[in-house]
C-alpha atoms as a PDB file:
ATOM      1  CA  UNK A   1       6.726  19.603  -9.990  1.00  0.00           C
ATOM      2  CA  UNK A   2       3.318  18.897 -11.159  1.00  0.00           C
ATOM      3  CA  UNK A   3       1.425  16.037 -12.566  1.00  0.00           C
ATOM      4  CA  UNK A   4       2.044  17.374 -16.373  1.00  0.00           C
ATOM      5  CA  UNK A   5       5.782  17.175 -15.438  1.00  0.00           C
ATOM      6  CA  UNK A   6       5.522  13.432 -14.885  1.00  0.00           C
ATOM      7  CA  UNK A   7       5.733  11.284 -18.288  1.00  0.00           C
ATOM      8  CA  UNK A   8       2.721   9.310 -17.704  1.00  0.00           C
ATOM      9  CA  UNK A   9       2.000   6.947 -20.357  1.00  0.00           C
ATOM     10  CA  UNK A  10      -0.911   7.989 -22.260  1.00  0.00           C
ATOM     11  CA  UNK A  11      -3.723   5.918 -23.354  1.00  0.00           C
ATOM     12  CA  UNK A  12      -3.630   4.448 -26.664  1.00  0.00           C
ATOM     13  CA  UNK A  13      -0.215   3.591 -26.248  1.00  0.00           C
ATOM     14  CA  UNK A  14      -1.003   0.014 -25.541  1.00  0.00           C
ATOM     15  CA  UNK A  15      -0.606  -2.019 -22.500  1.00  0.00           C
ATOM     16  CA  UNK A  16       1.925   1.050 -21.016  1.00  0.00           C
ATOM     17  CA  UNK A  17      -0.256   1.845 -18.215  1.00  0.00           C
ATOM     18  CA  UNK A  18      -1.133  -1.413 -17.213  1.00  0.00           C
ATOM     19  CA  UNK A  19       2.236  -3.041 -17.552  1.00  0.00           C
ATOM     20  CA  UNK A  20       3.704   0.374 -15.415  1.00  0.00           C
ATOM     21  CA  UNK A  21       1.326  -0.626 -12.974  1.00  0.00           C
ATOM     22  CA  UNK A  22       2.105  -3.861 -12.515  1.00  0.00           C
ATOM     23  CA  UNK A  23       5.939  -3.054 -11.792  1.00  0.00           C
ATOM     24  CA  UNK A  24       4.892  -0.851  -9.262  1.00  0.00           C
ATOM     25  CA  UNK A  25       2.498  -2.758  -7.645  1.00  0.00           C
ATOM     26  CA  UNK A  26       4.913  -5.489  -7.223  1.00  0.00           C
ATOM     27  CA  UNK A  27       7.968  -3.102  -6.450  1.00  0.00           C
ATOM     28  CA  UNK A  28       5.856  -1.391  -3.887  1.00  0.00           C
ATOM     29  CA  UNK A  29       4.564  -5.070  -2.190  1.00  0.00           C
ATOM     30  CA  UNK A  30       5.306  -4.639   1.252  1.00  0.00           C
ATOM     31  CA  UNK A  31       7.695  -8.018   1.042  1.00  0.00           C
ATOM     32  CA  UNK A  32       9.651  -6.545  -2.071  1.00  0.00           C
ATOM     33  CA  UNK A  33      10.478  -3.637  -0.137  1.00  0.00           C
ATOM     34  CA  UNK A  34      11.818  -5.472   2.636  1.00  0.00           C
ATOM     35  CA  UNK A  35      13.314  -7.779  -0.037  1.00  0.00           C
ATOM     36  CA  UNK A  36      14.989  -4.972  -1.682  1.00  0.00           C
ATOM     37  CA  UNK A  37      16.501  -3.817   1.723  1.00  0.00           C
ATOM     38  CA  UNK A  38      18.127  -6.906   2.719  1.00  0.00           C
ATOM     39  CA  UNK A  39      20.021  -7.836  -0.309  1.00  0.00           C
ATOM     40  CA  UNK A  40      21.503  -4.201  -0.420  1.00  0.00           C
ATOM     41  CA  UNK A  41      24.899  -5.355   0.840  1.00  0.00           C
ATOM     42  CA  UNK A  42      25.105  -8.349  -1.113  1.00  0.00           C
ATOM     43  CA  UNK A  43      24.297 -12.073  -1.975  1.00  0.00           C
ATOM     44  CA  UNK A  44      22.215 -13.638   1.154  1.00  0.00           C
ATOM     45  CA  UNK A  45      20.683 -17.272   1.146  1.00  0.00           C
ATOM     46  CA  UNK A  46      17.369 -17.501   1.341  1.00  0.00           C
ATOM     47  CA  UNK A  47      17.227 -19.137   4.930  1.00  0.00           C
ATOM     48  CA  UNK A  48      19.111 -16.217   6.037  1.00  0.00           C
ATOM     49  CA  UNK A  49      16.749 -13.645   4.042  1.00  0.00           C
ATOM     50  CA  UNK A  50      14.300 -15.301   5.947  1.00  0.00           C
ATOM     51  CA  UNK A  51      15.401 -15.227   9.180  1.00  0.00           C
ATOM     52  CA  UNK A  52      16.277 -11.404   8.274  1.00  0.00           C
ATOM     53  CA  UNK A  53      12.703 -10.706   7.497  1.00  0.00           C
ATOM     54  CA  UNK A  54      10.505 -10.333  10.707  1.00  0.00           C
ATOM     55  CA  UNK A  55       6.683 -12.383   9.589  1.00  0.00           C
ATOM     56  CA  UNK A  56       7.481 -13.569   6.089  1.00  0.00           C
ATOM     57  CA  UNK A  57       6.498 -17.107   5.276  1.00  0.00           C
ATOM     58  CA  UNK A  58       8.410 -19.335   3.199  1.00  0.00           C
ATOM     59  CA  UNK A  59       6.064 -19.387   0.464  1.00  0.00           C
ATOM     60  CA  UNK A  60       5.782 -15.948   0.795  1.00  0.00           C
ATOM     61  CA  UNK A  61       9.188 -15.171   0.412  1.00  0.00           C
ATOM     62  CA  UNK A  62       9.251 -17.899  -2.613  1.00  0.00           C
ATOM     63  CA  UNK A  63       6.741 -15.663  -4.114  1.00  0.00           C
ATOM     64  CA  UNK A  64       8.314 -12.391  -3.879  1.00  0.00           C
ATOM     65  CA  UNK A  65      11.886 -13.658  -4.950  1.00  0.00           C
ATOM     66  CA  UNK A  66       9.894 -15.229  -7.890  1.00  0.00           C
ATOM     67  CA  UNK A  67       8.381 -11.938  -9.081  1.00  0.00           C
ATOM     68  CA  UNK A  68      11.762  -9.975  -8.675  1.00  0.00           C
ATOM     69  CA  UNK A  69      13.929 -12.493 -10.736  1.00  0.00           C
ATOM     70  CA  UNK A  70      10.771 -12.640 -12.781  1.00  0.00           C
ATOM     71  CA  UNK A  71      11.259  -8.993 -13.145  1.00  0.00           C
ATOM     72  CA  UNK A  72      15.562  -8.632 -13.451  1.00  0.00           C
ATOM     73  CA  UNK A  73      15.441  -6.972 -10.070  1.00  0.00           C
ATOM     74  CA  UNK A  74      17.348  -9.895  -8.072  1.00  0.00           C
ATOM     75  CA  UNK A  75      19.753 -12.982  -9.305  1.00  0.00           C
ATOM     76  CA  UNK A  76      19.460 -16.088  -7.995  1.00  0.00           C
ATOM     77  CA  UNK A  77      22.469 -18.293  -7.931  1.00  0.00           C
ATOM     78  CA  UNK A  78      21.836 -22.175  -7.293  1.00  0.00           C
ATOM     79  CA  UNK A  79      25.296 -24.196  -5.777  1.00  0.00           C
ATOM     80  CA  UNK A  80      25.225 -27.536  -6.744  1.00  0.00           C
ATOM     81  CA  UNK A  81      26.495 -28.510  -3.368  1.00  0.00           C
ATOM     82  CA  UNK A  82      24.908 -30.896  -0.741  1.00  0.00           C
ATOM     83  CA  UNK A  83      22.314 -29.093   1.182  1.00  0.00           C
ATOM     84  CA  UNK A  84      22.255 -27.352  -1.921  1.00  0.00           C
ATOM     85  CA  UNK A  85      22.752 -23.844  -1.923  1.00  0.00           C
ATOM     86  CA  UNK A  86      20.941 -20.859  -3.389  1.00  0.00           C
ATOM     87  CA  UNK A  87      21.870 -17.204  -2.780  1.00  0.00           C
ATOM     88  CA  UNK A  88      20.028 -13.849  -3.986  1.00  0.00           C
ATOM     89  CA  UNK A  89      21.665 -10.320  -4.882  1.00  0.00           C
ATOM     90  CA  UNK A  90      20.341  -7.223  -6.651  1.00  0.00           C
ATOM     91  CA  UNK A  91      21.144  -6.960 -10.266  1.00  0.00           C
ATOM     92  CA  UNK A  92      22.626  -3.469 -11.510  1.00  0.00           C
ATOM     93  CA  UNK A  93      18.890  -2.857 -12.046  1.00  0.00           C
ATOM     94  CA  UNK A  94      18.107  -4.033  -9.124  1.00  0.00           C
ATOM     95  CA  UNK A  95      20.324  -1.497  -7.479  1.00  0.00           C
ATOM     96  CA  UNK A  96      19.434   1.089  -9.145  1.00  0.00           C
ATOM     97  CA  UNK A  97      15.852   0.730  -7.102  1.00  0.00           C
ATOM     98  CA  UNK A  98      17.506   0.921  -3.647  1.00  0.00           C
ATOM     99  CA  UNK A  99      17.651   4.483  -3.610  1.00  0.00           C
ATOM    100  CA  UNK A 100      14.399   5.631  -4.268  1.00  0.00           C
ATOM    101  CA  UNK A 101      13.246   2.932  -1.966  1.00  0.00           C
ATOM    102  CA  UNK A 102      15.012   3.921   0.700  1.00  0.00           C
ATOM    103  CA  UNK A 103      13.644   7.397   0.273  1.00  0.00           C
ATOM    104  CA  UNK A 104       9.781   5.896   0.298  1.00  0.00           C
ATOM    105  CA  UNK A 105      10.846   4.048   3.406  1.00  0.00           C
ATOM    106  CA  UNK A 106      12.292   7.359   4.965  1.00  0.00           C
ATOM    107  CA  UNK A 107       9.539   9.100   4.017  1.00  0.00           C
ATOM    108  CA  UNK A 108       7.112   6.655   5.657  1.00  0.00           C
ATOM    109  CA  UNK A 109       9.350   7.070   8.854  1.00  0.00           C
ATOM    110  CA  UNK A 110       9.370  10.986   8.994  1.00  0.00           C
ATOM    111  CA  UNK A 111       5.687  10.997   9.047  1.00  0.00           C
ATOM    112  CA  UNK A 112       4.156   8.720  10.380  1.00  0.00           C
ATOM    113  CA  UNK A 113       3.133  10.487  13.555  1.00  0.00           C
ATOM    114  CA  UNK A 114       1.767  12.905  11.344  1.00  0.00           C
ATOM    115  CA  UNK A 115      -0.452  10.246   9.258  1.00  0.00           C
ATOM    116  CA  UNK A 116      -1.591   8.853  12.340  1.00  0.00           C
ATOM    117  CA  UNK A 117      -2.485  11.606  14.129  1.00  0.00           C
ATOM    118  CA  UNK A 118      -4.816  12.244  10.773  1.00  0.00           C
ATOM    119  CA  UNK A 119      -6.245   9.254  10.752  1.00  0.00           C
ATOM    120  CA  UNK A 120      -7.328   9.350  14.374  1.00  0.00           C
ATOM    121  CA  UNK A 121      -8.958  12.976  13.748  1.00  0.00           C
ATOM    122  CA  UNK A 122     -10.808  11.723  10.434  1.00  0.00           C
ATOM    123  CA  UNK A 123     -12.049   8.513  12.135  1.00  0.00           C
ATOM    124  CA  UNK A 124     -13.172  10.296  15.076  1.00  0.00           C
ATOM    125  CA  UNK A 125     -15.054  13.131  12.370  1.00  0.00           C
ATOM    126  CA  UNK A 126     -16.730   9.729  11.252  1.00  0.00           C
ATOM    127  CA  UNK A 127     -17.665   8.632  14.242  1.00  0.00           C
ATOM    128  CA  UNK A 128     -19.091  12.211  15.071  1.00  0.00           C
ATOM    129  CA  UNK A 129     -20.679  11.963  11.494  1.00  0.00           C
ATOM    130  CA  UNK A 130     -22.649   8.571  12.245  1.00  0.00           C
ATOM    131  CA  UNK A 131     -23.827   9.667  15.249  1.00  0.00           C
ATOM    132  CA  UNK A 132     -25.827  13.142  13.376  1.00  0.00           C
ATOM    133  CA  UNK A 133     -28.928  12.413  11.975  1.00  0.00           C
ATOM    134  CA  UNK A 134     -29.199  11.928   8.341  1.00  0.00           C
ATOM    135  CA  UNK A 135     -29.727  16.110   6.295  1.00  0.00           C
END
């Protein structure tokens, strides 16, 4: 595959581009992704998505299951109970996002040695590079 296989939208076409990119940049948030991951099996409350998510705040986690609804990637489902009760699940669309996910998050894992291990040789060819004198 190469980039003139991917149906980019092209300009001209409106507000494609910059609409596309503002589904991915929230889809690809670092909290959406975790987001994503914990309501693959199901509704969860969001005390228990937040005791499932290792560093999020409250307000972040607020904000992220804001954009999502926002977005038709999650449900939220308010029980007029006392506490009351509110509990999050992936919508079909929502689901349909798991996969490829998963497959950025597997990806990530597989290489990460690899992307570290470059990023110590280029910082250390920048170090060796401010240390030259200027050509």
């Amino acid at each position: 595959m190469t980039l003139g296989d991917i149906d980019f939208p092209t300009p001209g076409e409106g507000d494609d581009c910059r609409v596309v990119r503002e589904i991915l940049d929230l889809v690809a948030d670092k909290w959406s992704l975790y987001v994503i991951a914990t309501l693959k099996d199901g509704p969860v409350r969001f005390n228990e998505l937040r005791r499932r998510i290792d560093g999020i705040s409250q307000r972040m986690l607020t904000i992220t299951l804001r954009g999502l609804e926002r977005d038709g990637l999650v449900k939220r489902t308010l029980f007029a109970t006392i506490p009351p009760r509110v509990d999050y699940e992936l919508t079909d669309m929502g689901r349909t996002l798991f996969a490829p996910v998963m497959a950025l998050v597997t990806w990530a894992n597989t290489n990460q040695g690899s992307i570290q291990r470059a990023r110590v040789r280029y910082d250390e060819s920048q170090g060796a590079r401010a240390g030259q004198p200027a050509q």
